[in-house]
PDB file of N, CA and C in Angstrom:
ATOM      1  N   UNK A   1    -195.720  99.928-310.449  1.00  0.00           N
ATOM      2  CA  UNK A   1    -196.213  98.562-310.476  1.00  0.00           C
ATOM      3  C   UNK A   1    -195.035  97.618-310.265  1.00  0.00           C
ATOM      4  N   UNK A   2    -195.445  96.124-309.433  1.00  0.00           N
ATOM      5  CA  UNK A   2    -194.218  95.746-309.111  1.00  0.00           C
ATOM      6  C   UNK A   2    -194.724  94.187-309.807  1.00  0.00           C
ATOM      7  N   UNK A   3    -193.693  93.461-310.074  1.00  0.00           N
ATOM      8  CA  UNK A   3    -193.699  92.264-310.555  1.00  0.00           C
ATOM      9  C   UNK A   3    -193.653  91.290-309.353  1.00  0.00           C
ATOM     10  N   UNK A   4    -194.175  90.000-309.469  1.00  0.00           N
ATOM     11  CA  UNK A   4    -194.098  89.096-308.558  1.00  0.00           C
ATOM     12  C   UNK A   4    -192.536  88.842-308.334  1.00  0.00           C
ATOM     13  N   UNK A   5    -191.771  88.976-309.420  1.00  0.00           N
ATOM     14  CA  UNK A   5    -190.342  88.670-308.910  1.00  0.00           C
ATOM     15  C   UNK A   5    -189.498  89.682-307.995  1.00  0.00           C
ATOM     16  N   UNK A   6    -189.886  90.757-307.684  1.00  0.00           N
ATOM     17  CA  UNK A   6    -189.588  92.068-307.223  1.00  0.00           C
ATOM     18  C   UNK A   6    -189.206  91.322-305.818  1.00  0.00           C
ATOM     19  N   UNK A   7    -189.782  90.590-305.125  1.00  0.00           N
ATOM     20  CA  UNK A   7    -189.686  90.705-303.522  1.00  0.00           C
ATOM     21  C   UNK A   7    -188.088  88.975-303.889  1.00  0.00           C
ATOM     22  N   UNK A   8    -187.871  88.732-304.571  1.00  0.00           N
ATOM     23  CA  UNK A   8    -186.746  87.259-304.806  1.00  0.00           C
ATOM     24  C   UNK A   8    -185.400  88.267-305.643  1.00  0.00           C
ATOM     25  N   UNK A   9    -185.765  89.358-306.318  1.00  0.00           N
ATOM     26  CA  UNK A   9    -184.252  89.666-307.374  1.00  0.00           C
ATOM     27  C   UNK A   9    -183.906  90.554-306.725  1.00  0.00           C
ATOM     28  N   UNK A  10    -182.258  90.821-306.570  1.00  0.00           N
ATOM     29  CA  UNK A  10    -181.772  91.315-305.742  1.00  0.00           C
ATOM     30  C   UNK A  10    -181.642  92.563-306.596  1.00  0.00           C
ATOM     31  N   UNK A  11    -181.630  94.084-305.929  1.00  0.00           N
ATOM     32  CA  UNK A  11    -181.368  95.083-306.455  1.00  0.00           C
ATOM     33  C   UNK A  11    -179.952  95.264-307.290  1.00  0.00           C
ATOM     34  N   UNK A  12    -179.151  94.527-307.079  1.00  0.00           N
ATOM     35  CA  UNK A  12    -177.706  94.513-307.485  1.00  0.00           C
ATOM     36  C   UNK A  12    -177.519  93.450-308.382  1.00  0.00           C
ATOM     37  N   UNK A  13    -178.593  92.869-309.217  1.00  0.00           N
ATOM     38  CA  UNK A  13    -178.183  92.372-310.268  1.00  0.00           C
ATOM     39  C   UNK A  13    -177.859  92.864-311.469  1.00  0.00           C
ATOM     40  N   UNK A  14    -177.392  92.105-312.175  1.00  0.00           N
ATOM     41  CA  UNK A  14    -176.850  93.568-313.567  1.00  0.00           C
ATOM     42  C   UNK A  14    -177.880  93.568-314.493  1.00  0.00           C
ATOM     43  N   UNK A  15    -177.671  95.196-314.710  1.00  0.00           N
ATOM     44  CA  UNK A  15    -178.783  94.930-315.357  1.00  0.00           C
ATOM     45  C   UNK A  15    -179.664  96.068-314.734  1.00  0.00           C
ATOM     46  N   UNK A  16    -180.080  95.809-313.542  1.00  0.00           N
ATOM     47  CA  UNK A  16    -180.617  96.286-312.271  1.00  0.00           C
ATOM     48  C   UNK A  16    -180.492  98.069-311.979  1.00  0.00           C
ATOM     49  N   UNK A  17    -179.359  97.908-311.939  1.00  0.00           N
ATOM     50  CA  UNK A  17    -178.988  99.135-311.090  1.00  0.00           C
ATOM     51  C   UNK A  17    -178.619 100.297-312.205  1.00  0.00           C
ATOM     52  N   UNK A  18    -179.284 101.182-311.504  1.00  0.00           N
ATOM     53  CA  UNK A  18    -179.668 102.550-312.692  1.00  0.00           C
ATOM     54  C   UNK A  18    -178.653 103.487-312.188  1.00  0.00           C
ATOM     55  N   UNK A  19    -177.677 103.521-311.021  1.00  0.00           N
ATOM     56  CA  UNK A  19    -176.514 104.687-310.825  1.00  0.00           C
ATOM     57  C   UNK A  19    -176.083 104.263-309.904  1.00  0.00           C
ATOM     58  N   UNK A  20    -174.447 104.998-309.966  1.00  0.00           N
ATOM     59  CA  UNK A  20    -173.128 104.915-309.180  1.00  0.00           C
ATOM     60  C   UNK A  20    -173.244 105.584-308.754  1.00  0.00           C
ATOM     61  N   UNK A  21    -172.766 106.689-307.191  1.00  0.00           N
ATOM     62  CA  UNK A  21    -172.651 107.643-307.273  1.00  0.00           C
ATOM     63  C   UNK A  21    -171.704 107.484-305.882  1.00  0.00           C
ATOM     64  N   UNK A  22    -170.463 108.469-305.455  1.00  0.00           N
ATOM     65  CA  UNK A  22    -170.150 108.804-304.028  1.00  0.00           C
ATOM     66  C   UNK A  22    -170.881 109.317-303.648  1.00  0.00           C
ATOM     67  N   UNK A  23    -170.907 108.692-302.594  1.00  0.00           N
ATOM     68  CA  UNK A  23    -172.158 109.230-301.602  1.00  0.00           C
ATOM     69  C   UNK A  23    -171.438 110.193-300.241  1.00  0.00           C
ATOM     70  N   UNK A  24    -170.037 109.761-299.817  1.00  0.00           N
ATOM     71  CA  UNK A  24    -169.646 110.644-299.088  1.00  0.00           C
ATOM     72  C   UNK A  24    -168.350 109.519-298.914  1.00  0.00           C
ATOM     73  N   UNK A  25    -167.307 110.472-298.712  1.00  0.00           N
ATOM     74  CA  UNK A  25    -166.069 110.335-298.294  1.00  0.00           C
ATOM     75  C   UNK A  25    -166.158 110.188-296.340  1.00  0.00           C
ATOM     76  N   UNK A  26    -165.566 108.882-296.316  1.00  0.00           N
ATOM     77  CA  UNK A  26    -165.651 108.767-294.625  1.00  0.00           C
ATOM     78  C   UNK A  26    -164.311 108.230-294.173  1.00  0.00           C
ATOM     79  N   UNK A  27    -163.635 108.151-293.231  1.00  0.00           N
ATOM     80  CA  UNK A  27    -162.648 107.985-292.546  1.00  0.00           C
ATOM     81  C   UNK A  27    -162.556 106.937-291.979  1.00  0.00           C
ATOM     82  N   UNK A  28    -161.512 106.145-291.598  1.00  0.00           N
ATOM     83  CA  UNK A  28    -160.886 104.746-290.897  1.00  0.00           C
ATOM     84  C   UNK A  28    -160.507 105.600-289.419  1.00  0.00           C
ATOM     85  N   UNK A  29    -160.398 105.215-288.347  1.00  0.00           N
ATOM     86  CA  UNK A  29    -160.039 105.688-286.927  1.00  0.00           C
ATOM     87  C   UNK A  29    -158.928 104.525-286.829  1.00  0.00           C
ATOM     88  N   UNK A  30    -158.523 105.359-285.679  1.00  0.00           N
ATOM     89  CA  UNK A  30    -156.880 103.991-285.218  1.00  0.00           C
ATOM     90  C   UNK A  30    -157.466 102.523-284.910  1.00  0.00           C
ATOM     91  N   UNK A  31    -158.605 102.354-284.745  1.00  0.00           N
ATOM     92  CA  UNK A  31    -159.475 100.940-284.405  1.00  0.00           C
ATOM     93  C   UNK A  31    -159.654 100.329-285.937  1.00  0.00           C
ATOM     94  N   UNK A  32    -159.721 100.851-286.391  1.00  0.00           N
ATOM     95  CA  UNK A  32    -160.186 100.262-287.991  1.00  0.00           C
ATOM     96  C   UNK A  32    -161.420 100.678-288.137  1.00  0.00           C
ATOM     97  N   UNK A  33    -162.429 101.825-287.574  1.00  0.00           N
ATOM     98  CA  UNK A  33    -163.510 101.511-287.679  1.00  0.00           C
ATOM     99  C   UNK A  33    -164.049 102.607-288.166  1.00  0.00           C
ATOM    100  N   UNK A  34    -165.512 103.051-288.444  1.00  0.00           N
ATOM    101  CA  UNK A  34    -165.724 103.348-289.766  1.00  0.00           C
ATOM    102  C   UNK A  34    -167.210 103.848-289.233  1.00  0.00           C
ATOM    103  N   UNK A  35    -167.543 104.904-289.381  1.00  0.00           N
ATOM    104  CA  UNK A  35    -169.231 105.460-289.393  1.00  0.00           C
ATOM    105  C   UNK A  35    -169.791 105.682-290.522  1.00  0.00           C
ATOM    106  N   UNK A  36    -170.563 104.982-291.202  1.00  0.00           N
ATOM    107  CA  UNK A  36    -171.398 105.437-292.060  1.00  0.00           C
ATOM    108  C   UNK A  36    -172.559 106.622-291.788  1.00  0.00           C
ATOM    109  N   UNK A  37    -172.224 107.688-292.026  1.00  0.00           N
ATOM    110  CA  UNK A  37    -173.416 108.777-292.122  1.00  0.00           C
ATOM    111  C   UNK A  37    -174.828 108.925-291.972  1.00  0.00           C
ATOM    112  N   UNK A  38    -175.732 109.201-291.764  1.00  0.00           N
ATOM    113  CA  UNK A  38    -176.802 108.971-291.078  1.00  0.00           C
ATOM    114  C   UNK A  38    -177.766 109.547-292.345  1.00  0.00           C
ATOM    115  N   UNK A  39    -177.287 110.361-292.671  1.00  0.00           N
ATOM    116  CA  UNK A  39    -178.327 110.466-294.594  1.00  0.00           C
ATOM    117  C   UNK A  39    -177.986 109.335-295.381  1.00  0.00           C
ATOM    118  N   UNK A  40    -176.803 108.372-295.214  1.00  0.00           N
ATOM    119  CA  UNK A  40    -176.600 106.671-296.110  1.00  0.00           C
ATOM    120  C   UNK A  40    -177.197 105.999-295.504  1.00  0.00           C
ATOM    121  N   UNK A  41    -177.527 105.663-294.396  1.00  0.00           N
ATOM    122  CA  UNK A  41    -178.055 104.823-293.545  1.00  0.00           C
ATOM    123  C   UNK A  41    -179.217 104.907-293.877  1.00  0.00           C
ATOM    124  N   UNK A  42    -179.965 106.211-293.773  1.00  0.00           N
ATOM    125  CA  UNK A  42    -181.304 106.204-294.017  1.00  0.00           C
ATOM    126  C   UNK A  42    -181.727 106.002-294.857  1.00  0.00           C
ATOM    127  N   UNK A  43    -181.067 106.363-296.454  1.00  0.00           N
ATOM    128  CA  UNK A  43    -181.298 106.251-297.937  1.00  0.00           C
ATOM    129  C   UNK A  43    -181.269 104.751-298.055  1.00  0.00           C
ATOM    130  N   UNK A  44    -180.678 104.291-297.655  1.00  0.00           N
ATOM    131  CA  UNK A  44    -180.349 103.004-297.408  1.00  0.00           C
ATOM    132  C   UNK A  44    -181.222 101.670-296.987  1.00  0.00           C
ATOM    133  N   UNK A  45    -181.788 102.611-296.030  1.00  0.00           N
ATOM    134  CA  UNK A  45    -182.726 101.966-294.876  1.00  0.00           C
ATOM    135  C   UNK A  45    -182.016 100.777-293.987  1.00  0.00           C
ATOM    136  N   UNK A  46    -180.443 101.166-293.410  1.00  0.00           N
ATOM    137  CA  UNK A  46    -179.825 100.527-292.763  1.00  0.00           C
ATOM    138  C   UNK A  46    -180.262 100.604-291.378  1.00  0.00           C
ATOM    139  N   UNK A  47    -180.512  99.558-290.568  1.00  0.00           N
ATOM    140  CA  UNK A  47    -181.003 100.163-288.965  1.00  0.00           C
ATOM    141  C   UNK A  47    -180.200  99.391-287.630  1.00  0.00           C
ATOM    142  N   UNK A  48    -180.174  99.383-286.693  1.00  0.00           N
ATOM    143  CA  UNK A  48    -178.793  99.256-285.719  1.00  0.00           C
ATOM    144  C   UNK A  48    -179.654  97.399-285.867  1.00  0.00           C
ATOM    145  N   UNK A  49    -178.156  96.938-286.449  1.00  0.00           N
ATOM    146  CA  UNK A  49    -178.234  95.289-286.080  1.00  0.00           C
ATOM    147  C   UNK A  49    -178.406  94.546-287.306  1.00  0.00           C
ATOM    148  N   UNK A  50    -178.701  95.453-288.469  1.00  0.00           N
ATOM    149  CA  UNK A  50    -178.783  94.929-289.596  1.00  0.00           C
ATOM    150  C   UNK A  50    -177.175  94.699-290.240  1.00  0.00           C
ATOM    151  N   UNK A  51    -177.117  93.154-290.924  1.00  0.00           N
ATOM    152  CA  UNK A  51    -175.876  92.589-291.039  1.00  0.00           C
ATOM    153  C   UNK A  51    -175.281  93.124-292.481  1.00  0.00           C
ATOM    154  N   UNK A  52    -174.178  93.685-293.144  1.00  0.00           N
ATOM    155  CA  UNK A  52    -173.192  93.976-294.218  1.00  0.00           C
ATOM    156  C   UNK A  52    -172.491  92.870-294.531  1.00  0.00           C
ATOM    157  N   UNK A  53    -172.531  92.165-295.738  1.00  0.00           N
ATOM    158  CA  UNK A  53    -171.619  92.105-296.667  1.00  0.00           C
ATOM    159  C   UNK A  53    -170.560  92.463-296.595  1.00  0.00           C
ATOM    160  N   UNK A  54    -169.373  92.547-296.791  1.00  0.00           N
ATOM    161  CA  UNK A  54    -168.211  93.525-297.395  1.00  0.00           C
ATOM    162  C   UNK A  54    -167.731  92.491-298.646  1.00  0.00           C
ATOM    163  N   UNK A  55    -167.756  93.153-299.458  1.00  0.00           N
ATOM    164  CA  UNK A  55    -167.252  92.187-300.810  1.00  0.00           C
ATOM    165  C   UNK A  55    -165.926  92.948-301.111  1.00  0.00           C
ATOM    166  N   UNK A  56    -164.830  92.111-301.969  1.00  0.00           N
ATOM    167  CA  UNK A  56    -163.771  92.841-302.440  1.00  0.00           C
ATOM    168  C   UNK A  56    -163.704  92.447-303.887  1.00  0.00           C
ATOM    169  N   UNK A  57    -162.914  93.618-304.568  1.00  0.00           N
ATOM    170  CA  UNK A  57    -162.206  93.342-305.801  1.00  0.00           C
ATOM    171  C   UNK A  57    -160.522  93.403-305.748  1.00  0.00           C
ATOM    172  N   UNK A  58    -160.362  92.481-306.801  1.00  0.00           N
ATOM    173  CA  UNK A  58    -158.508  92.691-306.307  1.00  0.00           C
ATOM    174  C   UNK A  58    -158.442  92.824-307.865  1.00  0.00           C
ATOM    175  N   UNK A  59    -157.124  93.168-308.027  1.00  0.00           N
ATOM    176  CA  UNK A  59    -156.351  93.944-309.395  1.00  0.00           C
ATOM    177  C   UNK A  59    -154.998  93.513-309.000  1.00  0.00           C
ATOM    178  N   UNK A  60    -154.267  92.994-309.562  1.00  0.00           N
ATOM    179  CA  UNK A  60    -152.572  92.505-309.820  1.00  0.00           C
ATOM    180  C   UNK A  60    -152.918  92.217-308.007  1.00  0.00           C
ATOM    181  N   UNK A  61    -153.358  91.273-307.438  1.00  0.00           N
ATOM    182  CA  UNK A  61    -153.239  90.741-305.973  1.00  0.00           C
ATOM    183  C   UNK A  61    -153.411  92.336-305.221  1.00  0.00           C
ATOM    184  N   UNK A  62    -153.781  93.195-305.250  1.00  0.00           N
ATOM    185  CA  UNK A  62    -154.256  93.885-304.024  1.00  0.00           C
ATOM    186  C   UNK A  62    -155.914  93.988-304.660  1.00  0.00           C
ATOM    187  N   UNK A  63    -156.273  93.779-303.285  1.00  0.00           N
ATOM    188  CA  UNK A  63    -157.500  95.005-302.971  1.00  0.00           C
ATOM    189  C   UNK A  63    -157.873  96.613-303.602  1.00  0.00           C
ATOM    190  N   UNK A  64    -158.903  96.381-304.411  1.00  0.00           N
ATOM    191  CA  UNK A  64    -159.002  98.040-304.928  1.00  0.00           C
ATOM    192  C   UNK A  64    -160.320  98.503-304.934  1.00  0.00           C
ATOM    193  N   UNK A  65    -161.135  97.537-304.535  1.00  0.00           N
ATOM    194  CA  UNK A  65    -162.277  98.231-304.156  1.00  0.00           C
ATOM    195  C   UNK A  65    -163.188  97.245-303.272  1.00  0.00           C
ATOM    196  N   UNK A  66    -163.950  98.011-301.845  1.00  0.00           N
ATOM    197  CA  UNK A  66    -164.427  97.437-301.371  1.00  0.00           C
ATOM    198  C   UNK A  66    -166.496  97.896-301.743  1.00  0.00           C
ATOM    199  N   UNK A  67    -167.229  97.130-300.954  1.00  0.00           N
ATOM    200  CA  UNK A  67    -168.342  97.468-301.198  1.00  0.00           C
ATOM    201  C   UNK A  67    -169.432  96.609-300.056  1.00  0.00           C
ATOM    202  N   UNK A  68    -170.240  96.923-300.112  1.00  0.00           N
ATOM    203  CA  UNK A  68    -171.330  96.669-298.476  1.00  0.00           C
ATOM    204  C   UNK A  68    -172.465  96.468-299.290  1.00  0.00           C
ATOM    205  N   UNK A  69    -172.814  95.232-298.784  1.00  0.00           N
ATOM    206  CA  UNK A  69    -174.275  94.823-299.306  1.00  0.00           C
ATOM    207  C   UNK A  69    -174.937  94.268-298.416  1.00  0.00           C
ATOM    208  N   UNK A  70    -176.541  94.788-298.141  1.00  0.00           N
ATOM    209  CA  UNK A  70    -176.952  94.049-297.123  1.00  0.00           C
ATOM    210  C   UNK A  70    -177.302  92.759-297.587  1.00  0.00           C
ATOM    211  N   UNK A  71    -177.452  91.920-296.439  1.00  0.00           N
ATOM    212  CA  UNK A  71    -176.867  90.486-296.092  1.00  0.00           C
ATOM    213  C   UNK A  71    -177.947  89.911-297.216  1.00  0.00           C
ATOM    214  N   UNK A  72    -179.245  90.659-296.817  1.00  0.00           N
ATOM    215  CA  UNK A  72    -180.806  89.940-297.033  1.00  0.00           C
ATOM    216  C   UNK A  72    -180.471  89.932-298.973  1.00  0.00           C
ATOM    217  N   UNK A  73    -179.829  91.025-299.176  1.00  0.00           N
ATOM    218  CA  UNK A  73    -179.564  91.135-300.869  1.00  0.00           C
ATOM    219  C   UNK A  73    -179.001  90.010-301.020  1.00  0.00           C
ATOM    220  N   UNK A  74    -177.428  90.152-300.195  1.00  0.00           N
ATOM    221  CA  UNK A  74    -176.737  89.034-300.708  1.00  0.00           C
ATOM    222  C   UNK A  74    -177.471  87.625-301.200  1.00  0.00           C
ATOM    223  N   UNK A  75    -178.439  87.443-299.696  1.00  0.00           N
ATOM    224  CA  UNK A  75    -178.987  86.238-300.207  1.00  0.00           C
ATOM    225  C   UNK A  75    -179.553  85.650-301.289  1.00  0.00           C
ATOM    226  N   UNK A  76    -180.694  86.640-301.530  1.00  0.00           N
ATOM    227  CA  UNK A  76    -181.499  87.279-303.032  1.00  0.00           C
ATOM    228  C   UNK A  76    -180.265  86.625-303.917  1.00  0.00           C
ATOM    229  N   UNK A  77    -179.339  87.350-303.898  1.00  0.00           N
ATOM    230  CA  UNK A  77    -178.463  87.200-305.396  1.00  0.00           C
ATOM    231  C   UNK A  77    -178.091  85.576-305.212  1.00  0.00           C
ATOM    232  N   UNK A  78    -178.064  85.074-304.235  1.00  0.00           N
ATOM    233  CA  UNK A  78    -177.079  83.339-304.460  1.00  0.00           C
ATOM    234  C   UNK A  78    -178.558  82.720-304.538  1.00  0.00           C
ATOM    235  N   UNK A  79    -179.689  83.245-303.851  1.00  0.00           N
ATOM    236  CA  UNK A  79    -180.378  81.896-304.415  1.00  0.00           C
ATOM    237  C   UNK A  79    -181.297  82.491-305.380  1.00  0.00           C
ATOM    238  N   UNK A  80    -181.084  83.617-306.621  1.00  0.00           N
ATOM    239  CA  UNK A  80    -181.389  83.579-307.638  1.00  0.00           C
ATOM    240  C   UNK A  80    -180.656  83.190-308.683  1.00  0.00           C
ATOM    241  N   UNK A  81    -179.310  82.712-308.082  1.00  0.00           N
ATOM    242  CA  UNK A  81    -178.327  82.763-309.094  1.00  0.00           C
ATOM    243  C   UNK A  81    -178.096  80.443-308.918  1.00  0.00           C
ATOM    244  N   UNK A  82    -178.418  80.197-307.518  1.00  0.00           N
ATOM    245  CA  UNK A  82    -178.088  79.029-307.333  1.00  0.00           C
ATOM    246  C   UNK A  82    -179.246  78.238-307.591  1.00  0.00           C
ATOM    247  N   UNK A  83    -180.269  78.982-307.262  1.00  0.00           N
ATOM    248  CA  UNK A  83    -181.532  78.411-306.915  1.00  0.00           C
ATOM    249  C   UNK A  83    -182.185  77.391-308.001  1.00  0.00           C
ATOM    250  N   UNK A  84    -181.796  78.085-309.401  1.00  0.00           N
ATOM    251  CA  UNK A  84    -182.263  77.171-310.541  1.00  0.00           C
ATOM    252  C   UNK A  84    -180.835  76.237-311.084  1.00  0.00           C
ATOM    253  N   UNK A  85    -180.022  76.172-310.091  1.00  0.00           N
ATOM    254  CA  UNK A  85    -179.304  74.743-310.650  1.00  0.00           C
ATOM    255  C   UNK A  85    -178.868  74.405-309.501  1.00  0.00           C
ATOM    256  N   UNK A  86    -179.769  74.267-308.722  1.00  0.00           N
ATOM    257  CA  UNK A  86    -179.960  72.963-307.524  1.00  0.00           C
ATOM    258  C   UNK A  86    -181.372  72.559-307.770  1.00  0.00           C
ATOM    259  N   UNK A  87    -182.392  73.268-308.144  1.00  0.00           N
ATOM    260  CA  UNK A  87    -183.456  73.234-308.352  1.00  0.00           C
ATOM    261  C   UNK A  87    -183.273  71.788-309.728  1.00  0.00           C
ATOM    262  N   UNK A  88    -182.379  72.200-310.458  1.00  0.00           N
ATOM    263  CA  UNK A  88    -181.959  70.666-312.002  1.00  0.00           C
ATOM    264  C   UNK A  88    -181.645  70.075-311.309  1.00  0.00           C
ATOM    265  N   UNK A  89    -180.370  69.609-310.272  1.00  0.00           N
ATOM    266  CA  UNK A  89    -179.600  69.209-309.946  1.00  0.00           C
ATOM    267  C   UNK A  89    -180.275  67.987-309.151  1.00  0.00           C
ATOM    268  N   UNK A  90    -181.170  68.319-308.316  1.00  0.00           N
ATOM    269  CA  UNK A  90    -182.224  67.586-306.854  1.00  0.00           C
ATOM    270  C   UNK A  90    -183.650  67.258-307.941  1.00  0.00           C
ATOM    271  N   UNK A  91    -183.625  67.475-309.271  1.00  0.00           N
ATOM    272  CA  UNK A  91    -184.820  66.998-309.745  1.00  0.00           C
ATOM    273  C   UNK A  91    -184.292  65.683-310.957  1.00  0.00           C
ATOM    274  N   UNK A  92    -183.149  65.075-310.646  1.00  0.00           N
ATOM    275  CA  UNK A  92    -182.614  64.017-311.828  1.00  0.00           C
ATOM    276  C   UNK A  92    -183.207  63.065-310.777  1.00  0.00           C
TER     277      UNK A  92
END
């Protein structure tokens, strides 16, 4: 059973997400570039043209972890997170 809020909250809110897991170790090429696997893609439901995220974390100024979110989530998360204080903000 799904809640009316199901299709607005992003899967990656906290709270949300029920497991971590490596999913597979993949490689950088001399281009910088990068194949995601075709069993992530699908688990995923990533399909040719759909846009990534790349978010970072930094620790003492480097980079230590990266991460890929699709775009449509991203959105989910800023305007569940923005949405009710612009929503105050545009109602004074």
């Amino acid at each position: 059973m799904t809640s009316a809020n199901d299709e607005t909250e992003s899967c990656c809110q906290s709270g949300v997400v029920s497991s971590c897991s490596v999913e597979s170790i993949i490689s950088i090429d001399e281009r910088g570039q990068m194949v995601l696997p075709k069993e992530i893609r699908e688990k995923a439901k990533i399909r040719p043209g759909d846009k990534l995220a790349v978010l970072s974390l930094e620790k003492d100024g480097m980079v230590c972890c990266l991460s890929l979110i699709k775009v449509e989530e991203l959105e989910k998360m800023v305007k569940s997170r923005l949405g009710p204080v612009m929503n105050e903000a545009f109602s004074r």
